[in-house]
C-alpha atoms as a PDB file:
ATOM      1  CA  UNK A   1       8.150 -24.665 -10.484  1.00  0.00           C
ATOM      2  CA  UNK A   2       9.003 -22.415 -13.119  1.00  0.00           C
ATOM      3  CA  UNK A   3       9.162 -19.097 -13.456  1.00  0.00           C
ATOM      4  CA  UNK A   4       6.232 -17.104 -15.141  1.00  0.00           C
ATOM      5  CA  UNK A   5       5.894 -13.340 -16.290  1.00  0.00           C
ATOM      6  CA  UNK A   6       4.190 -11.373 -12.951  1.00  0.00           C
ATOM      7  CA  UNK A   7       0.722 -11.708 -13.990  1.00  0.00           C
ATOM      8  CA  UNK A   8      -2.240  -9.618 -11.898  1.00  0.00           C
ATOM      9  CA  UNK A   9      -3.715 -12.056  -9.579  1.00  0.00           C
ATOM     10  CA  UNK A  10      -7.481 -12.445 -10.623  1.00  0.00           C
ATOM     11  CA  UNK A  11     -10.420 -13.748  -8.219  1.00  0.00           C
ATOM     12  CA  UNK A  12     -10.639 -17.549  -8.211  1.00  0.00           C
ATOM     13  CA  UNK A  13     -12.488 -19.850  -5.768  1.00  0.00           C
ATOM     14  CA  UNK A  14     -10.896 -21.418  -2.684  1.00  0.00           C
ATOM     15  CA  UNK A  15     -10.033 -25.215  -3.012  1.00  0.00           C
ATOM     16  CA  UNK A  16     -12.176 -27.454  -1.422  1.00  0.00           C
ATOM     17  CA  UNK A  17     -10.643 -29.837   1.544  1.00  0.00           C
ATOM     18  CA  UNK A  18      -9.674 -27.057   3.123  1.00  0.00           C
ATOM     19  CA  UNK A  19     -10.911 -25.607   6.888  1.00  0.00           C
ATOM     20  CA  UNK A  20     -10.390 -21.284   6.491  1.00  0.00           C
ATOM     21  CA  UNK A  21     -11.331 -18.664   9.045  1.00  0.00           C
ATOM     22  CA  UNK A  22     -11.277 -14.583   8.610  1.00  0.00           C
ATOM     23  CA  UNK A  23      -8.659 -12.596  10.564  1.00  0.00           C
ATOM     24  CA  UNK A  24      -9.095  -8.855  10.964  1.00  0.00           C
ATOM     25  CA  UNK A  25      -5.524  -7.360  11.149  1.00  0.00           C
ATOM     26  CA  UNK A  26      -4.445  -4.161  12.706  1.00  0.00           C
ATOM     27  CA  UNK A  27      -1.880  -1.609  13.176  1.00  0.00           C
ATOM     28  CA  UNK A  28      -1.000  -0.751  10.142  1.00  0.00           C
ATOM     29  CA  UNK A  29      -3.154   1.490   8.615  1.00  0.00           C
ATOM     30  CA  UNK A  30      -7.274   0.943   7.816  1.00  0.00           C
ATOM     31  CA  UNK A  31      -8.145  -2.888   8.982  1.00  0.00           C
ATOM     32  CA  UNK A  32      -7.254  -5.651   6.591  1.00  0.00           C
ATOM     33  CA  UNK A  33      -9.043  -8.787   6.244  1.00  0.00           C
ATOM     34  CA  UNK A  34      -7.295 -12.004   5.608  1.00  0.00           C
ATOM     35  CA  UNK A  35      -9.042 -15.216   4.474  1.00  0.00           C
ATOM     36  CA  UNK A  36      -6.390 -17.899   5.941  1.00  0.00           C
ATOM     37  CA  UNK A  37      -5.948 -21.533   6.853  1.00  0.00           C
ATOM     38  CA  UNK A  38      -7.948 -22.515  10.307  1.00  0.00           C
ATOM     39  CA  UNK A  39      -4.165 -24.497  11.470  1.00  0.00           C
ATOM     40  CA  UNK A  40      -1.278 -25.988  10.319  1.00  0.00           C
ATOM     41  CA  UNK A  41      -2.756 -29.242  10.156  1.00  0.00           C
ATOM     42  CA  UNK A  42      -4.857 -28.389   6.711  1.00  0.00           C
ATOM     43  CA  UNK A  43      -3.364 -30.262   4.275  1.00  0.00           C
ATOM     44  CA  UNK A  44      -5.009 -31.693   1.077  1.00  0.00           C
ATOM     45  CA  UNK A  45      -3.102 -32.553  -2.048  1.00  0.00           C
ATOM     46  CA  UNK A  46      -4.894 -35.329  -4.315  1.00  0.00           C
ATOM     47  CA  UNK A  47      -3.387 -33.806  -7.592  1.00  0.00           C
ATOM     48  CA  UNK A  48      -0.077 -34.063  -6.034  1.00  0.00           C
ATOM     49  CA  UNK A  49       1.269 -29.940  -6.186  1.00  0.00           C
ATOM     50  CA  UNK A  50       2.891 -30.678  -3.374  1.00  0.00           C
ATOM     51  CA  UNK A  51       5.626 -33.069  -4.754  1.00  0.00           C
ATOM     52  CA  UNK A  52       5.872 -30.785  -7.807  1.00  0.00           C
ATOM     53  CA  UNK A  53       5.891 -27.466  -6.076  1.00  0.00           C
ATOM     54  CA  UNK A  54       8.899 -29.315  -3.937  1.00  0.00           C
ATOM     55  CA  UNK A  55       6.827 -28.909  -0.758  1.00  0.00           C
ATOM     56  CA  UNK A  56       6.680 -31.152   2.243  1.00  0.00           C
ATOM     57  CA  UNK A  57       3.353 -32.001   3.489  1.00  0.00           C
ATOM     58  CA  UNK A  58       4.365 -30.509   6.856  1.00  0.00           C
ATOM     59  CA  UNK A  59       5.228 -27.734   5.378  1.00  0.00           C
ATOM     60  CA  UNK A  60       2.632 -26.892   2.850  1.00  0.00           C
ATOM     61  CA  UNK A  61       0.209 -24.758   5.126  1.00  0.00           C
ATOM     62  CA  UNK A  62       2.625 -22.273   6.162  1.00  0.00           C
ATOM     63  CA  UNK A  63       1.764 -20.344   3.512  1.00  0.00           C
ATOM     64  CA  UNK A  64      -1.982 -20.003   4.330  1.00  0.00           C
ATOM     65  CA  UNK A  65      -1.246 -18.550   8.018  1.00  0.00           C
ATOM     66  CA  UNK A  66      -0.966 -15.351  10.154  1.00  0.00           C
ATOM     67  CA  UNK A  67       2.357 -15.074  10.976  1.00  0.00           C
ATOM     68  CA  UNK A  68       3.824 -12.531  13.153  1.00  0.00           C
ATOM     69  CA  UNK A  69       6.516 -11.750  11.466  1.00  0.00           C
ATOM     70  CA  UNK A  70       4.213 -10.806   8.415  1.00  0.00           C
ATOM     71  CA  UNK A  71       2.512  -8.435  10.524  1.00  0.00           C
ATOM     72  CA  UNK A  72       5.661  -6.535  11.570  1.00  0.00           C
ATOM     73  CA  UNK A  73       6.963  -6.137   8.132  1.00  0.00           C
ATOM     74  CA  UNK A  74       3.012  -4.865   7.221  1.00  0.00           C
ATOM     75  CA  UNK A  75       3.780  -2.360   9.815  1.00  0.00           C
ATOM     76  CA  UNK A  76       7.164  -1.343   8.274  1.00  0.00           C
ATOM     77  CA  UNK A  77       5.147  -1.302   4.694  1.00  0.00           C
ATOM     78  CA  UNK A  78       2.713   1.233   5.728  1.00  0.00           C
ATOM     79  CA  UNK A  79       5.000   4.424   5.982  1.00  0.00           C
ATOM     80  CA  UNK A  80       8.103   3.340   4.144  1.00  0.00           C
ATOM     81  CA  UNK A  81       8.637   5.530   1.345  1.00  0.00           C
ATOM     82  CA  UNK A  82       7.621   3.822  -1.688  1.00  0.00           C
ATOM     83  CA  UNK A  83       7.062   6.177  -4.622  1.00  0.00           C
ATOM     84  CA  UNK A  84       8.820   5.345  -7.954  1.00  0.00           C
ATOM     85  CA  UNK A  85       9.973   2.323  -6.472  1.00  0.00           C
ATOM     86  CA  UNK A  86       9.328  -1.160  -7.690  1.00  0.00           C
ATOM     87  CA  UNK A  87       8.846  -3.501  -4.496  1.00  0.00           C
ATOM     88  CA  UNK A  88       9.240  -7.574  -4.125  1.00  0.00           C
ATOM     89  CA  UNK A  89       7.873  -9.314  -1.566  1.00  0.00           C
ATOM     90  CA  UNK A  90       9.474 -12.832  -1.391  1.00  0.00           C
ATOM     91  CA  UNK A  91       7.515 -16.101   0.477  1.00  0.00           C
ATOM     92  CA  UNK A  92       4.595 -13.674   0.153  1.00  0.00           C
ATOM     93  CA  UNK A  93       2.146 -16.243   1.608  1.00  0.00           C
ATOM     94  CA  UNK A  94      -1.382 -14.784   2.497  1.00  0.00           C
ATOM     95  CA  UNK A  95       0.215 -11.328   0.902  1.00  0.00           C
ATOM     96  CA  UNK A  96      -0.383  -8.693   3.842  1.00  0.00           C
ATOM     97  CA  UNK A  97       3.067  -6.521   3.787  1.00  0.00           C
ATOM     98  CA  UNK A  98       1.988  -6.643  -0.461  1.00  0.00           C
ATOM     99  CA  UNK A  99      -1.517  -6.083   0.336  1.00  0.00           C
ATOM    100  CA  UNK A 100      -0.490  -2.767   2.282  1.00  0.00           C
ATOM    101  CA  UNK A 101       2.068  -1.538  -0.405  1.00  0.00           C
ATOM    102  CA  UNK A 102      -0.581  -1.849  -3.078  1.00  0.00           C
ATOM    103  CA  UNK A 103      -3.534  -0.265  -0.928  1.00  0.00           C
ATOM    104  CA  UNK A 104      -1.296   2.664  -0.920  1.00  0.00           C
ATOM    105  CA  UNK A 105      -0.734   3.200  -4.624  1.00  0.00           C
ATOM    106  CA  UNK A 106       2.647   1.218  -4.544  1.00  0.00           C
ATOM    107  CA  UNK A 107       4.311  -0.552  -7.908  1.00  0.00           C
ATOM    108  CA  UNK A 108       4.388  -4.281  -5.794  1.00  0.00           C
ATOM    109  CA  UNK A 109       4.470  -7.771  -7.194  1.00  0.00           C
ATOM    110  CA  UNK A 110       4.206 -10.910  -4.368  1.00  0.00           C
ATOM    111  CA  UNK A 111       5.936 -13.685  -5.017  1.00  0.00           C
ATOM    112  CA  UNK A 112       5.576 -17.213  -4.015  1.00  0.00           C
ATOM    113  CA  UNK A 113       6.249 -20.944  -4.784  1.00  0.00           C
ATOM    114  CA  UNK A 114       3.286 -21.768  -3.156  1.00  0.00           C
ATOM    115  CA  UNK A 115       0.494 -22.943  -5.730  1.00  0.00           C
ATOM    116  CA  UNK A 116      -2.738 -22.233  -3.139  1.00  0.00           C
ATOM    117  CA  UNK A 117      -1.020 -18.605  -2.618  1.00  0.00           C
ATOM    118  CA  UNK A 118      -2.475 -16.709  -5.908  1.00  0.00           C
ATOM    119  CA  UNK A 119      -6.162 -17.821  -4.789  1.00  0.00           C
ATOM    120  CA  UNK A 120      -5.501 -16.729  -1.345  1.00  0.00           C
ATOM    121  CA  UNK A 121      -4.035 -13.385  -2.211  1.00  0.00           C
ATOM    122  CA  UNK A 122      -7.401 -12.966  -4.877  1.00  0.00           C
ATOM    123  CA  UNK A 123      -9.560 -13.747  -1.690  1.00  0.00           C
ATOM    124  CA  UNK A 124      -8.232 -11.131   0.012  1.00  0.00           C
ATOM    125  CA  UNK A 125      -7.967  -9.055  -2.457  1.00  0.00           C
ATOM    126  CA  UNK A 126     -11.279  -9.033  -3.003  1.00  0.00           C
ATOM    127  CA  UNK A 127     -12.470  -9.030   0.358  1.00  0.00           C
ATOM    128  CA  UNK A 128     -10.348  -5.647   1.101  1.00  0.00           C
ATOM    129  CA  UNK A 129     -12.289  -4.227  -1.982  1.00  0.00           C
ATOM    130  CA  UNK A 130      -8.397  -3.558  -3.480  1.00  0.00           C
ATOM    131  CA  UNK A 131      -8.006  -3.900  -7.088  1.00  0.00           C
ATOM    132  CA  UNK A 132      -5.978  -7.158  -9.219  1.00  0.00           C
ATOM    133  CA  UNK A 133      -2.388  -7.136  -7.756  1.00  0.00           C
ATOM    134  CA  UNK A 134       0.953  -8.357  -9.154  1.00  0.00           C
ATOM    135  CA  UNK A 135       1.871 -11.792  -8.679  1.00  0.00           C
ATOM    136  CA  UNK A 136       4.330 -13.789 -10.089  1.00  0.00           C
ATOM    137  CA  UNK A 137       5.384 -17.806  -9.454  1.00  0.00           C
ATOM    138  CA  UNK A 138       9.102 -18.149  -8.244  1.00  0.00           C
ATOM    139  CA  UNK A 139      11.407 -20.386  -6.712  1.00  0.00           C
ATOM    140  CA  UNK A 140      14.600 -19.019  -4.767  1.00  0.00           C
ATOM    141  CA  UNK A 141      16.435 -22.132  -6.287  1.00  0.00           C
ATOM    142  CA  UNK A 142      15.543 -22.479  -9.760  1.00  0.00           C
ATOM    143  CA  UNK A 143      15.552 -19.660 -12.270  1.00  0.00           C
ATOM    144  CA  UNK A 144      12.973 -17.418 -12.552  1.00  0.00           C
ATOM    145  CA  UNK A 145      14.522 -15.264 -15.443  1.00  0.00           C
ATOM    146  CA  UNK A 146      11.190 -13.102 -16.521  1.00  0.00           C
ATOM    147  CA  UNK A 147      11.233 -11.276 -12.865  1.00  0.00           C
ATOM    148  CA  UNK A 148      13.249  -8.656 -13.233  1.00  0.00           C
ATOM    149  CA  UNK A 149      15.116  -6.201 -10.768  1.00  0.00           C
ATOM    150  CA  UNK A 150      13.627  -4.560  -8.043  1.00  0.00           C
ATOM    151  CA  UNK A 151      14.248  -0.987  -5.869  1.00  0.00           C
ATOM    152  CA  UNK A 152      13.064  -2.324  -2.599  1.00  0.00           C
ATOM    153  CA  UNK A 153      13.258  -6.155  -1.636  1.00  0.00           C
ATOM    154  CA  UNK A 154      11.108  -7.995   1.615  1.00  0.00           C
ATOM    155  CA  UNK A 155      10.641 -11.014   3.074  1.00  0.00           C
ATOM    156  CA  UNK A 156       8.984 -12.032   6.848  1.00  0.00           C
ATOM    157  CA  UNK A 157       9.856 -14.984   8.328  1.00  0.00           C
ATOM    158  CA  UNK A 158      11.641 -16.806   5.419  1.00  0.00           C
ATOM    159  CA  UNK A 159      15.060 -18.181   6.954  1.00  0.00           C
ATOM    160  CA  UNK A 160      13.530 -21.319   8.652  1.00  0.00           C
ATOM    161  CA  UNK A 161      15.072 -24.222   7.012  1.00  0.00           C
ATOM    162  CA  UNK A 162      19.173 -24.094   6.431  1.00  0.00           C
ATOM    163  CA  UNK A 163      19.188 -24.283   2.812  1.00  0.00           C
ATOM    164  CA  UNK A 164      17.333 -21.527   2.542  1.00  0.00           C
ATOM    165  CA  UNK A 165      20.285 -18.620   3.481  1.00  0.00           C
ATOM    166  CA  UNK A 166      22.321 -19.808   0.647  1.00  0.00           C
ATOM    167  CA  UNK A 167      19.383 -19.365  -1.878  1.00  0.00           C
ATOM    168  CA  UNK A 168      17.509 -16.672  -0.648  1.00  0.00           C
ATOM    169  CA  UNK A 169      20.593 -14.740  -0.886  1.00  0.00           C
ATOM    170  CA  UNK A 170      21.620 -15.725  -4.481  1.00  0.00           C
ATOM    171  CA  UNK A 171      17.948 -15.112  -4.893  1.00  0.00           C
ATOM    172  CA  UNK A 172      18.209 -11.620  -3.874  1.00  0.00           C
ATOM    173  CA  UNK A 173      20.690 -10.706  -5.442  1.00  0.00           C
ATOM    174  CA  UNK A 174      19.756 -11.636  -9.307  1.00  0.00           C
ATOM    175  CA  UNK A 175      16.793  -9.846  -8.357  1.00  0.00           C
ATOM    176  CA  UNK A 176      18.357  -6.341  -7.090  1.00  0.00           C
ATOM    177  CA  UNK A 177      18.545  -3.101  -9.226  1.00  0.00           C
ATOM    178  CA  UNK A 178      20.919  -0.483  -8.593  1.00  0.00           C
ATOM    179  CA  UNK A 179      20.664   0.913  -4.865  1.00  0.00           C
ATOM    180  CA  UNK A 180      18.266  -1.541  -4.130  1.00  0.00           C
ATOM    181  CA  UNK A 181      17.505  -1.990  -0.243  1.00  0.00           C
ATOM    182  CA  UNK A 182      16.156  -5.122   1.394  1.00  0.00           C
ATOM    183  CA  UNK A 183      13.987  -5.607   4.525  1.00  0.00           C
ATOM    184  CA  UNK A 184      14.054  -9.036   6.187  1.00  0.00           C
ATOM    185  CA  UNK A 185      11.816  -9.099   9.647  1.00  0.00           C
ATOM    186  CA  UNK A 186      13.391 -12.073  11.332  1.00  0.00           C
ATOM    187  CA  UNK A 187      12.004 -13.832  14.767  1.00  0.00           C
ATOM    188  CA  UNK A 188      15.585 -14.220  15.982  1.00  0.00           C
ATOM    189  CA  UNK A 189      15.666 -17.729  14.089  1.00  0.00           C
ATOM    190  CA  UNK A 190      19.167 -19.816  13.814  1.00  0.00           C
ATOM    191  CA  UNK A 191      19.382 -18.830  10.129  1.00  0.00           C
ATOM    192  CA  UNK A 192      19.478 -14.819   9.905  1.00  0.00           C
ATOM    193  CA  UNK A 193      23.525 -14.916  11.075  1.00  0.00           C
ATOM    194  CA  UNK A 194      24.488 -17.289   7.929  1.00  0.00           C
ATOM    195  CA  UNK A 195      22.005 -15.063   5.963  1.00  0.00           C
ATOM    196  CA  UNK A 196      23.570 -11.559   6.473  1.00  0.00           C
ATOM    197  CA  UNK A 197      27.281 -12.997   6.158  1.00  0.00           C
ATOM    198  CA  UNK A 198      26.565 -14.568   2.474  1.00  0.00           C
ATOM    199  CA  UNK A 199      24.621 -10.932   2.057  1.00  0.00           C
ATOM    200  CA  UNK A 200      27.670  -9.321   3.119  1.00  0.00           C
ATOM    201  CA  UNK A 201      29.693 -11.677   0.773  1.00  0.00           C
ATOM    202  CA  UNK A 202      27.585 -10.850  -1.870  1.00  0.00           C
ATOM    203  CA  UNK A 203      28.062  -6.800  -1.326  1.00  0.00           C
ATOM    204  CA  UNK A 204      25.899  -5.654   0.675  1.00  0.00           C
ATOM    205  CA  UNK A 205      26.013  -3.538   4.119  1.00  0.00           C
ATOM    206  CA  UNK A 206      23.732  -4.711   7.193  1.00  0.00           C
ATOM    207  CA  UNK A 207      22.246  -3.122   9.838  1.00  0.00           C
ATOM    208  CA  UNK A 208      19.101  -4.502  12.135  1.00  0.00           C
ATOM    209  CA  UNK A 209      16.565  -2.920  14.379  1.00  0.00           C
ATOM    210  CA  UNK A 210      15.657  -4.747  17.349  1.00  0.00           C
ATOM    211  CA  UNK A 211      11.500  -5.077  17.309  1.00  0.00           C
ATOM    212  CA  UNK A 212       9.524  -5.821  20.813  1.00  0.00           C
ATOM    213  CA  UNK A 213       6.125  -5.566  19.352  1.00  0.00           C
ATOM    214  CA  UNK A 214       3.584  -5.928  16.373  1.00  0.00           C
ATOM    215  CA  UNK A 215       2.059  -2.696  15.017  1.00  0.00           C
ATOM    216  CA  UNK A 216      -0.916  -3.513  17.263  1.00  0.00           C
ATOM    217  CA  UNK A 217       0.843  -3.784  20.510  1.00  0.00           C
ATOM    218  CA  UNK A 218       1.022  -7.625  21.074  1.00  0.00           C
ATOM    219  CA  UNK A 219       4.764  -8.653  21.859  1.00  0.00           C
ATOM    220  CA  UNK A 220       7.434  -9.551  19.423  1.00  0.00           C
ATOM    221  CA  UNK A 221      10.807 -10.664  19.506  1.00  0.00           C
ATOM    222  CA  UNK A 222      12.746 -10.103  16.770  1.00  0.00           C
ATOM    223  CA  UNK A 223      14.825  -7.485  14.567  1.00  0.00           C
ATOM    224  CA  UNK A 224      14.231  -6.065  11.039  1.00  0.00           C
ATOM    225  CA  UNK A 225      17.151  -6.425   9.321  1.00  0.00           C
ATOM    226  CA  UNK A 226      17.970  -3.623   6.476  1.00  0.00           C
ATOM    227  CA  UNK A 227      20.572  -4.859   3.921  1.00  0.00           C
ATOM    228  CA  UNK A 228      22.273  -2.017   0.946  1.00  0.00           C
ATOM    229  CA  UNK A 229      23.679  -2.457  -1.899  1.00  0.00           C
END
């Protein structure tokens, strides 16, 4: 897919085929409502955006779930210092860690490849009563030149398939302005170890933060991982 300019995410209706149901999230500030996918079994592509978007079919629902990872880096969101500081959020999916940065007066744009994941985010959006938010089309292995560089970079859950430590770190750094610092919550997958050595081949210094919970109390195991440069 290629890249576009970020462009502020207007309301849009749901696609049909589709099965949805309405989370309430918690812990990390006022209650957010989500609009997501009922499973990961929804899957329905008749215009074919799946073979375009360079999605398999198993794994083109991801995007539309609750994942707990996402929920831990919303937590993180909603009392790291964000003022004068332009934020990315990469495989944004549904868009909560964004969704918390920009209900707090934040500069954020979400990013996805995903092409259901602007509609979703304008759902919830508008559900949440929060105004149009950033969002811009991107694809960690293809160029997305328009983007631009970023003070604060973060991700949940987005080192699940092997190819995706090599890109998502060449991704990152294109992406990074000067003292830029990136937050990766990771659920102890395979992937994070070849992740942070190609980070630390690419300049930066790593430190993680072991996490046993989600902001609501329900247990987690994982770490937040906090990459400088």
């Amino acid at each position: 897919m290629s890249s576009q300019p970020a462009a502020r995410a207007e309301p849009a209706p749901l696609p049909s085929g589709y099965h949805v149901k309405l989370e309430t999230v918690t812990g990390s500030g006022a209650d957010i409502q989500l609009r997501s996918l009922l499973d990961r079994v929804q899957y329905h592509d008749p215009d074919g955006d799946a073979e375009r978007a360079g999605i398999a079919p198993a794994s083109w629902p991801l995007f539309g779930l609750l994942w707990p990872s996402g929920q831990v880096l919303a937590g993180v969101m909603s009392t790291y210092a964000i003022a004068g500081k332009r934020v990315l959020e990469l495989g944004c999916g549904l868009g909560l860690a964004s969704m918390v940065v920009h209900r707090r007066g934040g500069d954020v744009t979400a990013t996805d490849c995903h092409p259901l994941a602007p509609l979703f985010l304008s759902e919830n959006l508008e559900l949440n009563g929060l105004p149009v938010m950033k969002f811009s089309a991107a694809h960690w292995s293809r160029p997305n030149p328009l983007l631009g560089l970023f003070d604060v970079i973060i991700g949940s859950d987005v080192l699940y398939d092997r190819e995706q430590p090599e890109a998502l770190s060449q991704f990152i750094a294109l992406h990074s302005g000067p003292g830029v610092e990136v937050l990766i919550v990771d659920p102890n997958r395979g992937n994070q170890g070849r992740f942070s050595t190609r980070m630390g081949q690419l300049g930066y210094s790593h430190r993680s933060t072991l996490i046993a919970c989600l902001p609501d109390g329900v247990p987690y195991r994982g770490r937040l991982h906090r990459y400088l440069r």
